[in-house]
PDB file of N, CA and C in Angstrom:
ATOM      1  N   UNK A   1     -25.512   5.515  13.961  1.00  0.00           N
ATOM      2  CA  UNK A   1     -24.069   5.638  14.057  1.00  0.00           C
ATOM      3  C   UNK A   1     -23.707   6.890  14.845  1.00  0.00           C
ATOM      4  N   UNK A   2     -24.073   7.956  14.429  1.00  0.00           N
ATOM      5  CA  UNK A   2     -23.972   9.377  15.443  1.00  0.00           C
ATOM      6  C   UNK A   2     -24.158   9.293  16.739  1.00  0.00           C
ATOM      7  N   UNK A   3     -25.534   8.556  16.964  1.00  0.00           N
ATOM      8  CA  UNK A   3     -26.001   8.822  18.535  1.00  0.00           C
ATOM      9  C   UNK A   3     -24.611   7.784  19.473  1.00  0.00           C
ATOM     10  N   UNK A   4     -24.325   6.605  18.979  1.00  0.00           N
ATOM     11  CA  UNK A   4     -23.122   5.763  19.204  1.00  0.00           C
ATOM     12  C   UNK A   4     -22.174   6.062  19.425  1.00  0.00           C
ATOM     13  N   UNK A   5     -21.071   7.105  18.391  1.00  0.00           N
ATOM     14  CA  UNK A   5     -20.282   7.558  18.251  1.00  0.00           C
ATOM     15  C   UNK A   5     -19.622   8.451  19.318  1.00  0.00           C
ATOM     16  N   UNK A   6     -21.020   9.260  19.953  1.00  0.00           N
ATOM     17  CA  UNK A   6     -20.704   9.744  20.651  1.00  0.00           C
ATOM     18  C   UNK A   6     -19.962   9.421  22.371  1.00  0.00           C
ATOM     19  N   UNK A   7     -20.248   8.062  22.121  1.00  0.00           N
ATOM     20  CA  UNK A   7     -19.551   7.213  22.723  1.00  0.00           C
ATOM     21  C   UNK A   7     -18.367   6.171  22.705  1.00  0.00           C
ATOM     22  N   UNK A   8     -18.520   5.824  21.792  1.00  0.00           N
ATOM     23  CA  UNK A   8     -17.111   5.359  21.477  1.00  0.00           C
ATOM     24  C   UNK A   8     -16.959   5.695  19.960  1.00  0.00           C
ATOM     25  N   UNK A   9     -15.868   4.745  19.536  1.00  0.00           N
ATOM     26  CA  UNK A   9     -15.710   5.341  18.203  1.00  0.00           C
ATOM     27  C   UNK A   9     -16.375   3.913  16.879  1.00  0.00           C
ATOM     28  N   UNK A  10     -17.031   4.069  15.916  1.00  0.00           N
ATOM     29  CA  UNK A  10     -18.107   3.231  15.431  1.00  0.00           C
ATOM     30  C   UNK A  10     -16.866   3.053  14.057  1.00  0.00           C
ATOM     31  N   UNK A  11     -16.471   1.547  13.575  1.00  0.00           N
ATOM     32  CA  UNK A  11     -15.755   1.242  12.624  1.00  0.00           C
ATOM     33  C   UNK A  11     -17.264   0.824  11.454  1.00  0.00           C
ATOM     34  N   UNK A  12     -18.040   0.266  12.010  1.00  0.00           N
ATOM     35  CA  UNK A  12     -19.396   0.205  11.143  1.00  0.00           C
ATOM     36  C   UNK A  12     -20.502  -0.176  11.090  1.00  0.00           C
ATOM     37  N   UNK A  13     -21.440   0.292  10.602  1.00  0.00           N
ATOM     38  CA  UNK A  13     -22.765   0.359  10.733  1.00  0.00           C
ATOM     39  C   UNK A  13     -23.377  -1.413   9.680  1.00  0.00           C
ATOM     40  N   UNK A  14     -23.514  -1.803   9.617  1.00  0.00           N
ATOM     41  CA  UNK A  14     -24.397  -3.410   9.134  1.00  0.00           C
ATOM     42  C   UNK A  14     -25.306  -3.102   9.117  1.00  0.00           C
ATOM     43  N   UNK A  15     -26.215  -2.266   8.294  1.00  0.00           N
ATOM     44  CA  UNK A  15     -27.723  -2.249   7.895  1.00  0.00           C
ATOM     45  C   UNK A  15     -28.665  -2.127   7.153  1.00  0.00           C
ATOM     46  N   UNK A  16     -29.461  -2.380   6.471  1.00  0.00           N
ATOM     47  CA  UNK A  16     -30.449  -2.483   5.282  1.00  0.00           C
ATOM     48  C   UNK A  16     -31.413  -1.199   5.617  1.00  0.00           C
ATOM     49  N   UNK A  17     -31.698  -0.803   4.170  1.00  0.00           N
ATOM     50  CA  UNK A  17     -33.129   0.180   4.134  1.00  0.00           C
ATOM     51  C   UNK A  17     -33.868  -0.436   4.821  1.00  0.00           C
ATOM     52  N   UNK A  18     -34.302  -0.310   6.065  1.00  0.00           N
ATOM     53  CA  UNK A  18     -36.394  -0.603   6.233  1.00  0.00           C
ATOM     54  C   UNK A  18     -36.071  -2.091   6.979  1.00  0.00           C
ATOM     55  N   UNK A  19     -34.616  -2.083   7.305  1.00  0.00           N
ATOM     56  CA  UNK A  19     -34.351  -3.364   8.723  1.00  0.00           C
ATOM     57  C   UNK A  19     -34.776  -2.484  10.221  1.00  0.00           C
ATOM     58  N   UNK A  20     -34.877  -3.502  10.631  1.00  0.00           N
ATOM     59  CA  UNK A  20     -35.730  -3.614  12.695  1.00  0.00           C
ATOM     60  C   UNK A  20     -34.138  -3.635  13.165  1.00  0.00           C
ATOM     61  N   UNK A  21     -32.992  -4.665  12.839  1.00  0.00           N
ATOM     62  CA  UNK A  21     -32.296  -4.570  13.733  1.00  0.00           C
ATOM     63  C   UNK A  21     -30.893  -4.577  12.879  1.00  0.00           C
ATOM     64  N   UNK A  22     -29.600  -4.381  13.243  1.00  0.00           N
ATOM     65  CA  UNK A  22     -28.655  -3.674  12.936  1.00  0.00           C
ATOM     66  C   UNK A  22     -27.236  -4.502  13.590  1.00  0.00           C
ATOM     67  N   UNK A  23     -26.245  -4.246  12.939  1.00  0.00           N
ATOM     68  CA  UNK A  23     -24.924  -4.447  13.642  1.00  0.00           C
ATOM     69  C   UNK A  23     -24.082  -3.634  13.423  1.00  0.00           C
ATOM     70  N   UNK A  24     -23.526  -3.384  14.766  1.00  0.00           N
ATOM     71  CA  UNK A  24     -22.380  -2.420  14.712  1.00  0.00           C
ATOM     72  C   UNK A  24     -21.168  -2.643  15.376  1.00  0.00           C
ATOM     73  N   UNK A  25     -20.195  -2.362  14.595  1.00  0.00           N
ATOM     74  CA  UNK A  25     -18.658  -2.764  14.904  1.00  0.00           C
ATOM     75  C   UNK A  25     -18.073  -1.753  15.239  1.00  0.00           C
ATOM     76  N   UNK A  26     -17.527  -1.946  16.601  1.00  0.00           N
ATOM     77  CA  UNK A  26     -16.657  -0.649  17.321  1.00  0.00           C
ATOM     78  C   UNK A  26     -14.943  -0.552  16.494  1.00  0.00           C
ATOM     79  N   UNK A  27     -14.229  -0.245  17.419  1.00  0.00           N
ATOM     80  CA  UNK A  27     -12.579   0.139  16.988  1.00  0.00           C
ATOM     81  C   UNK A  27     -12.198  -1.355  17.707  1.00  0.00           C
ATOM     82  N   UNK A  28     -12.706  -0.556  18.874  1.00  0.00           N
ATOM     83  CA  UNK A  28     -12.007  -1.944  19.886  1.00  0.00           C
ATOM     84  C   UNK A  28     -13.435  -3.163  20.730  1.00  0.00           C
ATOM     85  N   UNK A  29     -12.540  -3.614  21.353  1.00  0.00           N
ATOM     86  CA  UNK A  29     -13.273  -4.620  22.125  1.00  0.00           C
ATOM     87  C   UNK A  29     -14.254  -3.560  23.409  1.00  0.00           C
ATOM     88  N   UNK A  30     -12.821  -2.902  23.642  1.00  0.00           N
ATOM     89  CA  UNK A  30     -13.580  -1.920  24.888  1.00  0.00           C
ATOM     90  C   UNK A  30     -14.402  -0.904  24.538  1.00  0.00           C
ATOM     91  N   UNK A  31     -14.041  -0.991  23.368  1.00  0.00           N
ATOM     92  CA  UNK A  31     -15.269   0.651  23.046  1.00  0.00           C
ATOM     93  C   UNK A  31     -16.957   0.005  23.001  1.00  0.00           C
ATOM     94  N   UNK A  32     -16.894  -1.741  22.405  1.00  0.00           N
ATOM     95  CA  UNK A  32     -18.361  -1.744  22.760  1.00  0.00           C
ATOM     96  C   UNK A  32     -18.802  -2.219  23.748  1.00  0.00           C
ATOM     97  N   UNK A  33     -17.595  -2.468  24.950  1.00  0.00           N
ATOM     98  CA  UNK A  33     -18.039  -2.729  26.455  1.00  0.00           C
ATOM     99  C   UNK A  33     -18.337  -1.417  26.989  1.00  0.00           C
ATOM    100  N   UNK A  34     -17.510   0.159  26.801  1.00  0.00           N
ATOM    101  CA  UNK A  34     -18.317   1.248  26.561  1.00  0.00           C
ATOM    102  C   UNK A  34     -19.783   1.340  26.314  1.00  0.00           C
ATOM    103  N   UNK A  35     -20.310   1.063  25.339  1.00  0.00           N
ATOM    104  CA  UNK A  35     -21.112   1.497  24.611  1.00  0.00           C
ATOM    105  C   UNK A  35     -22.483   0.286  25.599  1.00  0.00           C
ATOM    106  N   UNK A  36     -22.027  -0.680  26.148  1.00  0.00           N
ATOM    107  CA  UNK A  36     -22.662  -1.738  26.770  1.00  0.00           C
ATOM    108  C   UNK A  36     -23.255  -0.957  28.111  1.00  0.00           C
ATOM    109  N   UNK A  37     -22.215  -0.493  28.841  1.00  0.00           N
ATOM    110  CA  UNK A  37     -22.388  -0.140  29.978  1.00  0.00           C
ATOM    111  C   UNK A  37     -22.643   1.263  30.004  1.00  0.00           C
ATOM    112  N   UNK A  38     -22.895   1.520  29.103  1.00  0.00           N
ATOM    113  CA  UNK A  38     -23.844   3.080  29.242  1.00  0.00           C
ATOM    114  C   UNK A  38     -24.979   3.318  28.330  1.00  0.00           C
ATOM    115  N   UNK A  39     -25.622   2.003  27.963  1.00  0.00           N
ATOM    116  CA  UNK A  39     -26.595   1.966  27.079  1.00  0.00           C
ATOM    117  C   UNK A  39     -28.115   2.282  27.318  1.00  0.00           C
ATOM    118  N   UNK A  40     -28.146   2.451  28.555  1.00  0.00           N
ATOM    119  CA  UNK A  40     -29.369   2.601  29.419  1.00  0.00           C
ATOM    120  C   UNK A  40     -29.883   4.006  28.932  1.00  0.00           C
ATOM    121  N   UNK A  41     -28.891   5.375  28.778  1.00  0.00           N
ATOM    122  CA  UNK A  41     -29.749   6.073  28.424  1.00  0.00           C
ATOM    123  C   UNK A  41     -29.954   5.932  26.867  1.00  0.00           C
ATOM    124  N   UNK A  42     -29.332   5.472  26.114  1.00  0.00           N
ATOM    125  CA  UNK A  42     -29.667   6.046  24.764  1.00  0.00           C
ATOM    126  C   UNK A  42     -31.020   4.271  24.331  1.00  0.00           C
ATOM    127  N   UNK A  43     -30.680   3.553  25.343  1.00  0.00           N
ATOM    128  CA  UNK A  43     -32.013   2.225  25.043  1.00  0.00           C
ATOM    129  C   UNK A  43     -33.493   3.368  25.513  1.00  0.00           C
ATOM    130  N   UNK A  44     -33.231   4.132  26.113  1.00  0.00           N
ATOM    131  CA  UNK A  44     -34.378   4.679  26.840  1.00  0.00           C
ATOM    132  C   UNK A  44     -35.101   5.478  25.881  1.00  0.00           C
ATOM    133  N   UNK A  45     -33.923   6.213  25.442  1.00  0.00           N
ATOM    134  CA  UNK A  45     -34.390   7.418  24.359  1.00  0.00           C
ATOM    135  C   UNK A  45     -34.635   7.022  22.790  1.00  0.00           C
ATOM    136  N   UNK A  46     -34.275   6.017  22.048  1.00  0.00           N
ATOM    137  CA  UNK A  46     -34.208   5.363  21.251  1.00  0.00           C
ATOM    138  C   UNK A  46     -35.210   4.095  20.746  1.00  0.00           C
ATOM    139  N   UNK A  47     -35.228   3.879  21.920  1.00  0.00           N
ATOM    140  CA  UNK A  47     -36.192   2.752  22.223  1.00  0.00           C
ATOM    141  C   UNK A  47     -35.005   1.356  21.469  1.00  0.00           C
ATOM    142  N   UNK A  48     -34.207   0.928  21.660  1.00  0.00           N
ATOM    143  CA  UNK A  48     -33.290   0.034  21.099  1.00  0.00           C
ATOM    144  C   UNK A  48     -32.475  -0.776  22.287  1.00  0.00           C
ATOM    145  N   UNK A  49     -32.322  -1.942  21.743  1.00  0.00           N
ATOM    146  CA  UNK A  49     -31.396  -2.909  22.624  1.00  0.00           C
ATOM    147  C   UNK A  49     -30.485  -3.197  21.814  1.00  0.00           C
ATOM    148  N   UNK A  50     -29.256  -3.742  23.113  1.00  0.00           N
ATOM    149  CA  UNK A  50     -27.884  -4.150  22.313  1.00  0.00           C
ATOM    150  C   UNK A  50     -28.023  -5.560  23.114  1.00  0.00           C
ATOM    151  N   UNK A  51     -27.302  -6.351  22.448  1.00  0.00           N
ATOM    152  CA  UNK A  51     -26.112  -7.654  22.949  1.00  0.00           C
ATOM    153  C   UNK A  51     -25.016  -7.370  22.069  1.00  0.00           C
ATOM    154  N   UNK A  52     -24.019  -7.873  22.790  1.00  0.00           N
ATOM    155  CA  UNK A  52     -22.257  -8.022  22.804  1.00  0.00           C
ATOM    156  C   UNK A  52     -23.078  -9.464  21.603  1.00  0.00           C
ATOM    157  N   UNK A  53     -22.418  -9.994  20.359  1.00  0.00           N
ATOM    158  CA  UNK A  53     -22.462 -11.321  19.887  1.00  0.00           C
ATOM    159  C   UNK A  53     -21.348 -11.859  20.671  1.00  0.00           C
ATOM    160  N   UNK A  54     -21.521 -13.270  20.528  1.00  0.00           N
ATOM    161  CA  UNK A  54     -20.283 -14.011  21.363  1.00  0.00           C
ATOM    162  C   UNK A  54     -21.111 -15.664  20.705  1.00  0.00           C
ATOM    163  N   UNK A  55     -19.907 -16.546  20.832  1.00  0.00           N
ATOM    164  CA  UNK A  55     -20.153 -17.855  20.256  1.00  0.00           C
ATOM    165  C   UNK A  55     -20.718 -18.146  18.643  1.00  0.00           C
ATOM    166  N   UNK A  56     -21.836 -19.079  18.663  1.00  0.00           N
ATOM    167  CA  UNK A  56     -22.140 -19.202  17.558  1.00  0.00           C
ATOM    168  C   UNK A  56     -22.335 -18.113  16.765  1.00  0.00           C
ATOM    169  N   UNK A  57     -23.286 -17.300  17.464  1.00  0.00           N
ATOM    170  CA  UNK A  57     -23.479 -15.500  16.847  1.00  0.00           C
ATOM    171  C   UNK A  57     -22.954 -15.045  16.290  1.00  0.00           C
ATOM    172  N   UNK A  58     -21.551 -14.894  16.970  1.00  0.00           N
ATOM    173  CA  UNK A  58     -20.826 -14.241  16.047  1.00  0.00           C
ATOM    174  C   UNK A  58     -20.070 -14.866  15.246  1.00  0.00           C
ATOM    175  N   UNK A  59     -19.812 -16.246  15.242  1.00  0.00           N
ATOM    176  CA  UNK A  59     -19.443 -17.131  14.231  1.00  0.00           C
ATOM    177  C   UNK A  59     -20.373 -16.654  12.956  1.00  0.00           C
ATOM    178  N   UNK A  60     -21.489 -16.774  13.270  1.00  0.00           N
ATOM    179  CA  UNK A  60     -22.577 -16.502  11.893  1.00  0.00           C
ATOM    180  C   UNK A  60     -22.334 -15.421  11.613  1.00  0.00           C
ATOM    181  N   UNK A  61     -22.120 -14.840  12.314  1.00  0.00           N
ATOM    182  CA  UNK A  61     -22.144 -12.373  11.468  1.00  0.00           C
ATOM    183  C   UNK A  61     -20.991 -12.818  10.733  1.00  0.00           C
ATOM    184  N   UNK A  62     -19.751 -13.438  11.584  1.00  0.00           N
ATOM    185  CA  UNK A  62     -18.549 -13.141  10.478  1.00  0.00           C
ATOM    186  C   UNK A  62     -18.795 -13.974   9.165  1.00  0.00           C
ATOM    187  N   UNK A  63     -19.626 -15.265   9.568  1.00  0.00           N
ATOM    188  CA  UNK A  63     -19.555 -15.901   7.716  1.00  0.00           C
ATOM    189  C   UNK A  63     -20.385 -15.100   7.061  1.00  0.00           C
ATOM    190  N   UNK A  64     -21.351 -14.376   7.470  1.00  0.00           N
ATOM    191  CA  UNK A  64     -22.722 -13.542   6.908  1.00  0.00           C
ATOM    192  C   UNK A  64     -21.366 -12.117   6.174  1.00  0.00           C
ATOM    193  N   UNK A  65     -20.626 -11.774   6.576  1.00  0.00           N
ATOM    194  CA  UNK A  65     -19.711 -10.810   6.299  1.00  0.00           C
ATOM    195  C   UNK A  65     -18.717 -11.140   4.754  1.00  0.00           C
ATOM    196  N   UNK A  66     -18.607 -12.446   5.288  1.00  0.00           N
ATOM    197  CA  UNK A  66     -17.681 -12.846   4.524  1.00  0.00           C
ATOM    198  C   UNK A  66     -18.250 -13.332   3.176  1.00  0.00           C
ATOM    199  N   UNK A  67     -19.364 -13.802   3.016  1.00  0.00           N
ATOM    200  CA  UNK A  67     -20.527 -13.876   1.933  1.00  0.00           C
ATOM    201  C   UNK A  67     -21.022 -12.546   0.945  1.00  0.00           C
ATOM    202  N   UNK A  68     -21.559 -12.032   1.587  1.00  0.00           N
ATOM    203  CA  UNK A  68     -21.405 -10.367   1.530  1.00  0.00           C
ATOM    204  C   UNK A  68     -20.361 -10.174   0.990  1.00  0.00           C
ATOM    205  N   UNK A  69     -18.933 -10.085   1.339  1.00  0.00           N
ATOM    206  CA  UNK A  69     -18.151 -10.200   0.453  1.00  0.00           C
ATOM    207  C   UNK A  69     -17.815 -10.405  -0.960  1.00  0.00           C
ATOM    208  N   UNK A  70     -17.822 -11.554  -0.969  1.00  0.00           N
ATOM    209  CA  UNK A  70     -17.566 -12.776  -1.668  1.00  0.00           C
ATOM    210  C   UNK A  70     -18.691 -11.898  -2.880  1.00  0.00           C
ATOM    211  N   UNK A  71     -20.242 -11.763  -2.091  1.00  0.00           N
ATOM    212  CA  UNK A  71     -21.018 -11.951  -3.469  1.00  0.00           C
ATOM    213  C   UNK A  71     -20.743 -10.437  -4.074  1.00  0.00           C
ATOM    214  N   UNK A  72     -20.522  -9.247  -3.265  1.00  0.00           N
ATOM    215  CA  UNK A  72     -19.848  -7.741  -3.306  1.00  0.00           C
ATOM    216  C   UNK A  72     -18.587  -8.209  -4.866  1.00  0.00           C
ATOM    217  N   UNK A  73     -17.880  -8.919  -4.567  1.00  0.00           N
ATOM    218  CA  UNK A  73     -16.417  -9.232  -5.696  1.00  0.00           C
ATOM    219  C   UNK A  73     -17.328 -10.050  -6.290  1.00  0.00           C
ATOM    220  N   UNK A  74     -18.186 -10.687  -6.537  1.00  0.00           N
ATOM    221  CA  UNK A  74     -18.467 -11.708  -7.861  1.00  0.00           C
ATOM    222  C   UNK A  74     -19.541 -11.068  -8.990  1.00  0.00           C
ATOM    223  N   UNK A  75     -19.814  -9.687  -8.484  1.00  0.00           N
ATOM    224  CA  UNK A  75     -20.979  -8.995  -9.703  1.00  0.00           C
ATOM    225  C   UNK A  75     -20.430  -8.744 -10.577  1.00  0.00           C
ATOM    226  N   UNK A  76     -21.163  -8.911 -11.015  1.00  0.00           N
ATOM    227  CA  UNK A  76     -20.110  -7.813 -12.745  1.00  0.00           C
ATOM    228  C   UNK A  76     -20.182  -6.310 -12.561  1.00  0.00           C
ATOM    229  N   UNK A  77     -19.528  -5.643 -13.213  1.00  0.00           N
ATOM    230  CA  UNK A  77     -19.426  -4.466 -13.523  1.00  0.00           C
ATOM    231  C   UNK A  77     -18.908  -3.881 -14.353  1.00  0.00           C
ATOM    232  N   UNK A  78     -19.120  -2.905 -14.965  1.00  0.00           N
ATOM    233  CA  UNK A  78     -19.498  -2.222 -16.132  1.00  0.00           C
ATOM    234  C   UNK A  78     -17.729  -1.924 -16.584  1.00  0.00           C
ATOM    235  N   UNK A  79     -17.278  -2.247 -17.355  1.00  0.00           N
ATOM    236  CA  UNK A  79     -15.325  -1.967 -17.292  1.00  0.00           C
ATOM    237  C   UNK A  79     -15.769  -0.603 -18.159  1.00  0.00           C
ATOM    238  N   UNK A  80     -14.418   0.538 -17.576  1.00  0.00           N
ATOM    239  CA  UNK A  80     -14.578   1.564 -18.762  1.00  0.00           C
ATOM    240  C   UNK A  80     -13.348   1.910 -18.853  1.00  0.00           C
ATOM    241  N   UNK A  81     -12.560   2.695 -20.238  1.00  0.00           N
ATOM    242  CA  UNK A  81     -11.813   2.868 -19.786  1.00  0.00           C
ATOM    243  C   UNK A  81     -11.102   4.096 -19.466  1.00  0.00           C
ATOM    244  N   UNK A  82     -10.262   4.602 -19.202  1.00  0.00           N
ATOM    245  CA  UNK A  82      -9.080   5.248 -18.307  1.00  0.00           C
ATOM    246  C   UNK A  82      -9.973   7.194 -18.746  1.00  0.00           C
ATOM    247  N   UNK A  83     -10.295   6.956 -20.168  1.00  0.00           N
ATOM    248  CA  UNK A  83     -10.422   8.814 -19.666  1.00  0.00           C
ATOM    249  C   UNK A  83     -12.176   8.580 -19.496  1.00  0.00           C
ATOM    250  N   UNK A  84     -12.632   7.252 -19.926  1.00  0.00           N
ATOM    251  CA  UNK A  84     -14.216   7.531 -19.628  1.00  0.00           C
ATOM    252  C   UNK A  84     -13.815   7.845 -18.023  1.00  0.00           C
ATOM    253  N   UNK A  85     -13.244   7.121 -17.162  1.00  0.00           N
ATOM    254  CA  UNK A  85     -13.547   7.665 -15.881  1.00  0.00           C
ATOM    255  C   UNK A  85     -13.386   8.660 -15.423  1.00  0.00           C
ATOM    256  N   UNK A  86     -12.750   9.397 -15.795  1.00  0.00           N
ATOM    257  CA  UNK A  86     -12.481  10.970 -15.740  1.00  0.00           C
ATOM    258  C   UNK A  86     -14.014  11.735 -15.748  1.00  0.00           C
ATOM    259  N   UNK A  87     -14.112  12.551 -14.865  1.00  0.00           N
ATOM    260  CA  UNK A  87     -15.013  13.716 -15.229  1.00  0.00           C
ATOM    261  C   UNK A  87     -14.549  14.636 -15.252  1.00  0.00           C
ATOM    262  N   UNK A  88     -15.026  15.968 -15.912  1.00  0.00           N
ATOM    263  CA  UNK A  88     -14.156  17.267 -16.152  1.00  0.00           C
ATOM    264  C   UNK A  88     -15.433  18.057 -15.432  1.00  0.00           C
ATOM    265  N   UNK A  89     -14.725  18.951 -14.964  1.00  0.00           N
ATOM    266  CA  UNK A  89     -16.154  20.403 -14.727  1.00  0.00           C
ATOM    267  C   UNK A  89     -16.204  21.113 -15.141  1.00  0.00           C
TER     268      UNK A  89
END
């Protein structure tokens, strides 16, 4: 996300502990046509490739997102209430 950033501006990082490959969501459309067309040095130094998703691709990231979601709101979690959440110092 840092080395990126420094190029355009990074809305988010998509990645697992101990994953090979990654997704990242700019601000805008143009910030990752930015990030496209000046990728040569940081593919060099990094050793990493990009593609733009487009079509089915990115049809799949967004349902893969939206799942993620979905299963993010369907866990349980622990209810407590109002002064347990409180911490004091």
């Amino acid at each position: 996300q840092d080395a990126l950033a420094l190029l355009a501006e990074v809305a988010y990082v998509d990645m697992l502990e101990g994953d090979t490959e990654c997704h990242v969501r700019f601000k805008t459309p143009e910030d990752a046509q930015t990030v496209m067309k000046s990728y040569k040095e940081i593919q060099i130094k990094n050793n990493w490739k990009f593609e733009v998703l487009t079509g089915d691709h990115e049809q799949r990231y967004w349902q893969k997102i939206l799942v993620d979601r979905q299963a993010k709101l369907n866990q349980p979690r622990e209810k407590k209430r109002g002064t347990e959440k409180v911490t004091y110092k």
